[in-house]
PDB file of N, CA and C in Angstrom:
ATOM      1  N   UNK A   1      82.156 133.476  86.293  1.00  0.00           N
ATOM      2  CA  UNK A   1      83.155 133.378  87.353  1.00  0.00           C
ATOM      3  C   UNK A   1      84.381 132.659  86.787  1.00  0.00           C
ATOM      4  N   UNK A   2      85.899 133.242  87.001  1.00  0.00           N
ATOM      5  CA  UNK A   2      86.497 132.615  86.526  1.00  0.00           C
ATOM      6  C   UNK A   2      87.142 130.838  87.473  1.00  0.00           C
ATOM      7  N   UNK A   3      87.571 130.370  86.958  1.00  0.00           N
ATOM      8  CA  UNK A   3      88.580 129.084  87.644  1.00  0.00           C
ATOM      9  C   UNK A   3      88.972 129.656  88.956  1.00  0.00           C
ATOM     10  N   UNK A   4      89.461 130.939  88.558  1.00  0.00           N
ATOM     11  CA  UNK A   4      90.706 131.474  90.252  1.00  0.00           C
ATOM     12  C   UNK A   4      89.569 131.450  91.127  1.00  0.00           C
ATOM     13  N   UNK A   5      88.642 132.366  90.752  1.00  0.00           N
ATOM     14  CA  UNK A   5      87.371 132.814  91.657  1.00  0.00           C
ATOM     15  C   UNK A   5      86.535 131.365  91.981  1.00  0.00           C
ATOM     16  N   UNK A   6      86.130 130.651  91.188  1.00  0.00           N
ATOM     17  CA  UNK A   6      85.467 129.188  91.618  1.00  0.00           C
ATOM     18  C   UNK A   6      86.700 128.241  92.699  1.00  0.00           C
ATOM     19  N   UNK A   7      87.824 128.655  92.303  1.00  0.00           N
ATOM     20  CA  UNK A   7      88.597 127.725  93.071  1.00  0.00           C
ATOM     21  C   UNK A   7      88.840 128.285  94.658  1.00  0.00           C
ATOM     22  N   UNK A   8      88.872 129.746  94.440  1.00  0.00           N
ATOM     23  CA  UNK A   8      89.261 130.537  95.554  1.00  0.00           C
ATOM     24  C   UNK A   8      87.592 130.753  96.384  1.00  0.00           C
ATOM     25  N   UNK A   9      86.601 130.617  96.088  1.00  0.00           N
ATOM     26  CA  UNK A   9      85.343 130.654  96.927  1.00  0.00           C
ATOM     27  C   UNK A   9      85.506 128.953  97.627  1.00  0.00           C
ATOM     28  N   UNK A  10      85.345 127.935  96.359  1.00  0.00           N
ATOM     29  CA  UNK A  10      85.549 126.497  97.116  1.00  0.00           C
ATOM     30  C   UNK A  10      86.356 126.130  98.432  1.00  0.00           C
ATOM     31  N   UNK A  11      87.698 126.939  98.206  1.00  0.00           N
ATOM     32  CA  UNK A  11      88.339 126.502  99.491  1.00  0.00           C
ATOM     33  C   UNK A  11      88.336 127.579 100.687  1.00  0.00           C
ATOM     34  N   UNK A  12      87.840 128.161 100.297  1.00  0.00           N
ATOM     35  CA  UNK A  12      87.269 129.200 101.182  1.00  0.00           C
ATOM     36  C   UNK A  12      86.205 128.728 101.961  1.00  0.00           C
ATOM     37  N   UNK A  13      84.919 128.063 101.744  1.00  0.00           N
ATOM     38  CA  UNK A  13      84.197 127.652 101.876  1.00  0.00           C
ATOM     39  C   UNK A  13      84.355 126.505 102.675  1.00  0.00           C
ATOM     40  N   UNK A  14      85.272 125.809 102.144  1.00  0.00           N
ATOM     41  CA  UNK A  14      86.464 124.009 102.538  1.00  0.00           C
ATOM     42  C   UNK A  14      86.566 124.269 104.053  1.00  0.00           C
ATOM     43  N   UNK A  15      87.541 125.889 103.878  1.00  0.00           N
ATOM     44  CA  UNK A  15      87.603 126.380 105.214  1.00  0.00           C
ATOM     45  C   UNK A  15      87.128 126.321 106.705  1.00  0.00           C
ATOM     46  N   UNK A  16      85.551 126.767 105.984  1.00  0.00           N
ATOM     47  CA  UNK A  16      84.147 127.545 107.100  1.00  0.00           C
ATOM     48  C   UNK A  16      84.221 128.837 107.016  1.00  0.00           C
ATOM     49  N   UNK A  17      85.120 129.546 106.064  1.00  0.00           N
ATOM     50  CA  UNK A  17      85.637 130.910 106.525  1.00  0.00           C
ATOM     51  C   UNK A  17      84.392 132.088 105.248  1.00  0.00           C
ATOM     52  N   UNK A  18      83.611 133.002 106.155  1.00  0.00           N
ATOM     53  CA  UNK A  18      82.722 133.662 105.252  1.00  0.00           C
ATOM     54  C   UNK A  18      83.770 135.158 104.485  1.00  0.00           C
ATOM     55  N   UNK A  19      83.508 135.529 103.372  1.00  0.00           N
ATOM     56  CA  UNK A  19      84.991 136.282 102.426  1.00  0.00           C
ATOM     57  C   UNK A  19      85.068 137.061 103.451  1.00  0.00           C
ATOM     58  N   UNK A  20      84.530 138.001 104.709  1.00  0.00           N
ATOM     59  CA  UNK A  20      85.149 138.981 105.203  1.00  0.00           C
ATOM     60  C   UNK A  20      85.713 138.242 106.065  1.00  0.00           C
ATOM     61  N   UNK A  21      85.757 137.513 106.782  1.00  0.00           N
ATOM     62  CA  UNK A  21      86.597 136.995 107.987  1.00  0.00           C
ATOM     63  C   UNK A  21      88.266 136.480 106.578  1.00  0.00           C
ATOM     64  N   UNK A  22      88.048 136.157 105.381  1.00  0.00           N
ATOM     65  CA  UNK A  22      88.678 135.378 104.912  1.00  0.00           C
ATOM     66  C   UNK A  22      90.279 136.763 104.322  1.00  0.00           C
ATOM     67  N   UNK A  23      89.102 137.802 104.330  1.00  0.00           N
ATOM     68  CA  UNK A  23      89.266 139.127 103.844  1.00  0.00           C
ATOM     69  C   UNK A  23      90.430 139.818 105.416  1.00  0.00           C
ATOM     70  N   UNK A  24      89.405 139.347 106.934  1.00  0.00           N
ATOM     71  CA  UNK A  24      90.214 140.090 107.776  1.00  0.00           C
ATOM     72  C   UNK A  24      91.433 139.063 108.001  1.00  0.00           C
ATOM     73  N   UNK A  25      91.834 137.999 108.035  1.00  0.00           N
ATOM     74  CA  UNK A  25      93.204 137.237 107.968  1.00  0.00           C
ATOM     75  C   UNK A  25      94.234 137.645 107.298  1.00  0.00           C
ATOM     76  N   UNK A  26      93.771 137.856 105.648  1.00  0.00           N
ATOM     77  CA  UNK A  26      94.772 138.012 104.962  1.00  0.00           C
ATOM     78  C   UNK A  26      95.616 139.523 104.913  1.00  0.00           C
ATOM     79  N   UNK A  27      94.523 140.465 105.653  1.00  0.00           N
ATOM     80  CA  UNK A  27      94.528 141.752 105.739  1.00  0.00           C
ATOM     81  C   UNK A  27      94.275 142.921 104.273  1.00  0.00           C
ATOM     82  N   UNK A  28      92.739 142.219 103.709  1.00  0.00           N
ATOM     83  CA  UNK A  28      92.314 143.135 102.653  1.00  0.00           C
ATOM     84  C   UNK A  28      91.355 143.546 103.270  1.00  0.00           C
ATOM     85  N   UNK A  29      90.679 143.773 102.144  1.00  0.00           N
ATOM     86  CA  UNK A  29      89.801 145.053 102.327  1.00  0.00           C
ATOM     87  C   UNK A  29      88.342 144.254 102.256  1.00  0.00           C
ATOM     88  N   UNK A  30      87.267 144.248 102.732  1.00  0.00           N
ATOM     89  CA  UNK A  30      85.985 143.156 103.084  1.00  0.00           C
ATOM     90  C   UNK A  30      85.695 142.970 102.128  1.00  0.00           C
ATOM     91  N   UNK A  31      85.580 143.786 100.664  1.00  0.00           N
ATOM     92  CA  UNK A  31      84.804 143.525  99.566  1.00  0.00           C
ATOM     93  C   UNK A  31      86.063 142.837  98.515  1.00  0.00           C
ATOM     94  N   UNK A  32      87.069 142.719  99.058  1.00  0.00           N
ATOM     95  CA  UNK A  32      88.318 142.054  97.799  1.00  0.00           C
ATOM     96  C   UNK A  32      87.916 140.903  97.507  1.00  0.00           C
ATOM     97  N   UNK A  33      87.701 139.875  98.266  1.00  0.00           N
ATOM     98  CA  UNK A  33      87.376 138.092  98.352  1.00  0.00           C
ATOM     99  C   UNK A  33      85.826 138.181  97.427  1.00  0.00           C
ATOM    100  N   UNK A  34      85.161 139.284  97.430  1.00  0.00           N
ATOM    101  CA  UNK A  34      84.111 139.016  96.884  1.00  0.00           C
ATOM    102  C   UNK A  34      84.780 139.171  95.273  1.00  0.00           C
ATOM    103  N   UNK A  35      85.267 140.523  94.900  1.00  0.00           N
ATOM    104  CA  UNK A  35      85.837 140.714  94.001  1.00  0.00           C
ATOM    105  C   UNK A  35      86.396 139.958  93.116  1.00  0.00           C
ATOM    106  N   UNK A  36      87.386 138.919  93.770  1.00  0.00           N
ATOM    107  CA  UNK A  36      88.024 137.873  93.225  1.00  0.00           C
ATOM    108  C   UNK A  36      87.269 136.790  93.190  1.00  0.00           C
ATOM    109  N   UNK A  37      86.362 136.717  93.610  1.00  0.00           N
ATOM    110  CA  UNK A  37      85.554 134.725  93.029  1.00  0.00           C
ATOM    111  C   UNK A  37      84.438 135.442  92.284  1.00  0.00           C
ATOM    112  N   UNK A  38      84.053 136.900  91.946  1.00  0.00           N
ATOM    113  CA  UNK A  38      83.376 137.121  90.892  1.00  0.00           C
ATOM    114  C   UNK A  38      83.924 137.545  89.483  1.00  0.00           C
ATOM    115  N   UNK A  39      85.362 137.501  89.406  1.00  0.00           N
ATOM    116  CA  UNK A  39      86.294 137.930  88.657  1.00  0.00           C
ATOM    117  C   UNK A  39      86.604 138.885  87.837  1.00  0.00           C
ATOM    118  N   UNK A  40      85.954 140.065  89.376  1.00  0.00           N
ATOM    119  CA  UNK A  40      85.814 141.363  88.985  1.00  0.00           C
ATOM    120  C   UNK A  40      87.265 142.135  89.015  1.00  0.00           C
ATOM    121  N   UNK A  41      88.365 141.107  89.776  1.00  0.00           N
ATOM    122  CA  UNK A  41      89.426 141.530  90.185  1.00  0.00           C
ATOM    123  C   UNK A  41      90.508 140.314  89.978  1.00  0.00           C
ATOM    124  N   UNK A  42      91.690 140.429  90.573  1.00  0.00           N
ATOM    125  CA  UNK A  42      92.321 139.313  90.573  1.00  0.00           C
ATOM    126  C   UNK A  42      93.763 139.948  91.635  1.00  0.00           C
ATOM    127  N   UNK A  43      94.025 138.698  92.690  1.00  0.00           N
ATOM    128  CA  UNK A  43      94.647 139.275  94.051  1.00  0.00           C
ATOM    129  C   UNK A  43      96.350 139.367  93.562  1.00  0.00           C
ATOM    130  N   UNK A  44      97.438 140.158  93.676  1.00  0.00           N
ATOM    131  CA  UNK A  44      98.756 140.571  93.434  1.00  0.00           C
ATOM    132  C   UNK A  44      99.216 138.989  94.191  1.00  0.00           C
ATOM    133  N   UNK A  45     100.215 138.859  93.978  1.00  0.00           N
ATOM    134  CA  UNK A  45     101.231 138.019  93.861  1.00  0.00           C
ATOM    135  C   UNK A  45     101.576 137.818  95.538  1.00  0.00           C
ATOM    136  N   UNK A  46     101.517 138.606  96.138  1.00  0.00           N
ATOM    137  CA  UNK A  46     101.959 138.924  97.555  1.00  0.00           C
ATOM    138  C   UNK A  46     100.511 138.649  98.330  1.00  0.00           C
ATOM    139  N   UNK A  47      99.245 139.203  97.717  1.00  0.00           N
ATOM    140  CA  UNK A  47      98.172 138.058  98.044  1.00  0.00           C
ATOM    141  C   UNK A  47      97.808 136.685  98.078  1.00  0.00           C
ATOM    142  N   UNK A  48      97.953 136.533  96.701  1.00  0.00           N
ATOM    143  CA  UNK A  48      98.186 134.997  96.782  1.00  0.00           C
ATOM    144  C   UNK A  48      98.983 134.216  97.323  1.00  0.00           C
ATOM    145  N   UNK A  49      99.771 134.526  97.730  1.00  0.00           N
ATOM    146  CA  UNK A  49     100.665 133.849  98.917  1.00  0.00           C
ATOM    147  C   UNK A  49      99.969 134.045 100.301  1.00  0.00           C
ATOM    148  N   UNK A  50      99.326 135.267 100.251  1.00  0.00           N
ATOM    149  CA  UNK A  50      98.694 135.193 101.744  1.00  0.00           C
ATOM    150  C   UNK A  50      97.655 133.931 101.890  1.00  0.00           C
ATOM    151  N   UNK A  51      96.833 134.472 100.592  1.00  0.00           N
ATOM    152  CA  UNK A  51      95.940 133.135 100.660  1.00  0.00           C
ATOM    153  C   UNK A  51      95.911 131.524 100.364  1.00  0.00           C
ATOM    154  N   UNK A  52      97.239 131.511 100.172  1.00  0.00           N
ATOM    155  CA  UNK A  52      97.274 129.917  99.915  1.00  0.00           C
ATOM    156  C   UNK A  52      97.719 129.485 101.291  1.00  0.00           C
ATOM    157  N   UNK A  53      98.745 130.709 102.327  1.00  0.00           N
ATOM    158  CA  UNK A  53      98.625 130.378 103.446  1.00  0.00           C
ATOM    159  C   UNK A  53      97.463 130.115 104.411  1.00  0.00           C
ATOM    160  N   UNK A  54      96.407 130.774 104.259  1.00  0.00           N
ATOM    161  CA  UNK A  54      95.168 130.859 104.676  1.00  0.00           C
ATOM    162  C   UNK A  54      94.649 129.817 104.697  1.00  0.00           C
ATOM    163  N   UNK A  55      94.373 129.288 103.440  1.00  0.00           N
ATOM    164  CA  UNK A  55      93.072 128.318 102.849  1.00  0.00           C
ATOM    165  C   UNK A  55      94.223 127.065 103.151  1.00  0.00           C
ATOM    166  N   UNK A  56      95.326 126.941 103.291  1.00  0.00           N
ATOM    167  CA  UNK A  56      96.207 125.296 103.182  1.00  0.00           C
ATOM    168  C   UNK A  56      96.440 124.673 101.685  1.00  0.00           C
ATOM    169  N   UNK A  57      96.188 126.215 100.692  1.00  0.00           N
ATOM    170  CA  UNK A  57      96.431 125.379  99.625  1.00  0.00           C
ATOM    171  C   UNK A  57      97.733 125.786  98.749  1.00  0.00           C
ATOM    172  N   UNK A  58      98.100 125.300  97.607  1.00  0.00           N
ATOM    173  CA  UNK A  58      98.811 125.856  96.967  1.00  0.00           C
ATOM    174  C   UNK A  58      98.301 126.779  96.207  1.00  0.00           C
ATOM    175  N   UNK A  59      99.201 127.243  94.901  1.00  0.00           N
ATOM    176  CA  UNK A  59      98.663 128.405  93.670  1.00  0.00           C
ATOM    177  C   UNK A  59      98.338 127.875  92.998  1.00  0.00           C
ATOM    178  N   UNK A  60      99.076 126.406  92.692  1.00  0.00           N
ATOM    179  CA  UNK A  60      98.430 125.397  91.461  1.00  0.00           C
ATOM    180  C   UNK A  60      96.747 125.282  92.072  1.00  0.00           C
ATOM    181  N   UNK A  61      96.540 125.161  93.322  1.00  0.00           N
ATOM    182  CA  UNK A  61      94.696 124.634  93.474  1.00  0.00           C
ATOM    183  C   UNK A  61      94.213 125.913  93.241  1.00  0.00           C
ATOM    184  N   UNK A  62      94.691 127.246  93.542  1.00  0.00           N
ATOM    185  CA  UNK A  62      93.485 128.366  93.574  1.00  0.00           C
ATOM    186  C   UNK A  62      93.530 128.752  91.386  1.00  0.00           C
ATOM    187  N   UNK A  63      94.689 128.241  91.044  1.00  0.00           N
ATOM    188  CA  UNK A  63      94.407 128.649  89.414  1.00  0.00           C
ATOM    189  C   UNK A  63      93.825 127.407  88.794  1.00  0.00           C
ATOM    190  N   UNK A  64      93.680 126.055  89.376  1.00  0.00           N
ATOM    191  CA  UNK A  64      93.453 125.147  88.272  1.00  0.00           C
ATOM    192  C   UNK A  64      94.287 124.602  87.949  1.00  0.00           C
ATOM    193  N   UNK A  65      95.545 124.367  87.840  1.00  0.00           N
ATOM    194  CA  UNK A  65      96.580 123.710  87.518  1.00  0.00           C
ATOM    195  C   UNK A  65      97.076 122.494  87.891  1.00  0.00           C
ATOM    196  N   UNK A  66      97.218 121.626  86.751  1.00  0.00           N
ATOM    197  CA  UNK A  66      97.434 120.053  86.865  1.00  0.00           C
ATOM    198  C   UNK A  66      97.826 119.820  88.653  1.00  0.00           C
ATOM    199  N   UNK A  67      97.514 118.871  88.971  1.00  0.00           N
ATOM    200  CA  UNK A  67      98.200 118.883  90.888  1.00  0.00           C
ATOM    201  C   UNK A  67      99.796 118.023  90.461  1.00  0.00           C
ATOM    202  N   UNK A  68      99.349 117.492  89.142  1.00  0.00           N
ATOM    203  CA  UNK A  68     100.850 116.451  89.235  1.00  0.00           C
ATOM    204  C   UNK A  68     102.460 117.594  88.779  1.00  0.00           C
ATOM    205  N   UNK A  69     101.837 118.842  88.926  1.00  0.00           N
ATOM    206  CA  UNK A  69     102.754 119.495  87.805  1.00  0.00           C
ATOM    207  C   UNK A  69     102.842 120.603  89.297  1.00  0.00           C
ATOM    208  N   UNK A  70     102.507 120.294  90.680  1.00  0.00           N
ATOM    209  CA  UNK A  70     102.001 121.689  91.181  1.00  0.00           C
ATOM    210  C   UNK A  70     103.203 122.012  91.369  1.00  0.00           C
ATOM    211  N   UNK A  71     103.361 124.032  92.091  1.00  0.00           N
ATOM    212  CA  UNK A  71     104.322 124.028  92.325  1.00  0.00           C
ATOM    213  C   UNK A  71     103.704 125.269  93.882  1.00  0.00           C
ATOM    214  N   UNK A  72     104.928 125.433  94.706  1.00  0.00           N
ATOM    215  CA  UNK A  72     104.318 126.308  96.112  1.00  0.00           C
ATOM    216  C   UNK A  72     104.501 128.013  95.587  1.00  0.00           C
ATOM    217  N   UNK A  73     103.595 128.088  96.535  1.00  0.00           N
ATOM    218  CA  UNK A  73     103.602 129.840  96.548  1.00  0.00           C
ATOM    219  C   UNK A  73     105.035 130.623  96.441  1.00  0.00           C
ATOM    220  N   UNK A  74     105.676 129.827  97.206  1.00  0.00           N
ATOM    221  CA  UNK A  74     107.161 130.046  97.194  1.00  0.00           C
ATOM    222  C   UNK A  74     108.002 130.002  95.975  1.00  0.00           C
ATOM    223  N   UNK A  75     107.732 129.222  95.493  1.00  0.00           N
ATOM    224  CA  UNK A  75     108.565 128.693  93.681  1.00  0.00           C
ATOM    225  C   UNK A  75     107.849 129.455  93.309  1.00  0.00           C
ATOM    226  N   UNK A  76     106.439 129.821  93.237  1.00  0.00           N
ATOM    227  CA  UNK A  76     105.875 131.037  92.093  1.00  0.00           C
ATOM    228  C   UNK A  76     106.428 132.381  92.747  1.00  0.00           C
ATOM    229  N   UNK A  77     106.941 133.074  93.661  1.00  0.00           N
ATOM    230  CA  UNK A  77     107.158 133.990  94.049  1.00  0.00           C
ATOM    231  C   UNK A  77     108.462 134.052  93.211  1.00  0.00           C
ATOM    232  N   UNK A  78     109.191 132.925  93.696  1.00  0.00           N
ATOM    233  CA  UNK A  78     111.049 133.094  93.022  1.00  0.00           C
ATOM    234  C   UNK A  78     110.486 132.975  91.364  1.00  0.00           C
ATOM    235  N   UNK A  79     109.875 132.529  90.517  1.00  0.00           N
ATOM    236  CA  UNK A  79     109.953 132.721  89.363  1.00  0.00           C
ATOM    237  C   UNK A  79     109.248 134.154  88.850  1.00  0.00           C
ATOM    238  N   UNK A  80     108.172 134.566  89.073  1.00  0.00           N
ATOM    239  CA  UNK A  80     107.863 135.286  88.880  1.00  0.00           C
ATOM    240  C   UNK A  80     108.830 136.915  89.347  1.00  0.00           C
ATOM    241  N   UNK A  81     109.825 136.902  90.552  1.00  0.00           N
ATOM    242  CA  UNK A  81     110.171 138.163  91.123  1.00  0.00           C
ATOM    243  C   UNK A  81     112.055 137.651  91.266  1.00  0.00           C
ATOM    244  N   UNK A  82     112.325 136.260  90.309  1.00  0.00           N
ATOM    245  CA  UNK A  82     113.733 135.448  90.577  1.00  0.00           C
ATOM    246  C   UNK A  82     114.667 135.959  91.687  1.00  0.00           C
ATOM    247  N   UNK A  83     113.778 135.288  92.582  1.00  0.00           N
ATOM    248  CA  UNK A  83     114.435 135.203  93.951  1.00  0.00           C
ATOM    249  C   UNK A  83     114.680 136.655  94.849  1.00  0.00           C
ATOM    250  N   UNK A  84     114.202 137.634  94.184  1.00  0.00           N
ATOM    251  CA  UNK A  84     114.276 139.053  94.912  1.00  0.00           C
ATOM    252  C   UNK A  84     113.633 138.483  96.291  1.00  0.00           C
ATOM    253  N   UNK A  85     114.433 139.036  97.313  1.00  0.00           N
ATOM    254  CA  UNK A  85     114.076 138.425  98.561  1.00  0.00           C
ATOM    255  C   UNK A  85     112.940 139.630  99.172  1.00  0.00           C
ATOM    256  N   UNK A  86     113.212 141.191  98.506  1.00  0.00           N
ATOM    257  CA  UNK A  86     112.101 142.283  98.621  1.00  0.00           C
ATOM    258  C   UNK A  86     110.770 142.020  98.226  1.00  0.00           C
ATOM    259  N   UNK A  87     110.386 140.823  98.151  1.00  0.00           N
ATOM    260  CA  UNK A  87     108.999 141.222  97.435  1.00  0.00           C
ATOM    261  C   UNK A  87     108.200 140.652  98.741  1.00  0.00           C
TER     262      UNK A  87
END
């Protein structure tokens, strides 16, 4: 299992939320959440924003990333897509 997937089941879990209910919020598909904490998959950019809204966390907690260094779903959206407001 990778980090994303151990981090993304944990707060999932943090939640109470079982992957299909976690699956019907974000609006995937029932078997995606499984997909991703077995790291059979890994969720687009526009997911992960769903789910950090979801779970209350940032992108730095669902990848592992230092917390002193974190940054929001939002700053990873503008760097990754620089500020395209379409994505």
């Amino acid at each position: 299992m990778s980090s994303f997937g151990e981090n993304l089941k944990k707060y999932r879990k943090r939640s109470g939320l079982t992957q299909r209910q976690l699956a019907e919020q974000i609006g995937a598909k029932h078997n995606s959440v499984s997909n991703w904490e077995t790291g059979q998959n890994e969720p687009d950019t526009e997911t992960i924003h769903k789910l950090c809204a979801a779970l209350s966390v940032t992108a730095n907690d669902l990848f592992g990333a230092d917390s002193s260094a974190a940054i929001s779903c939002d700053d990873l959206k503008f760097a990754l897509f620089e500020g395209d407001e379409r994505v």
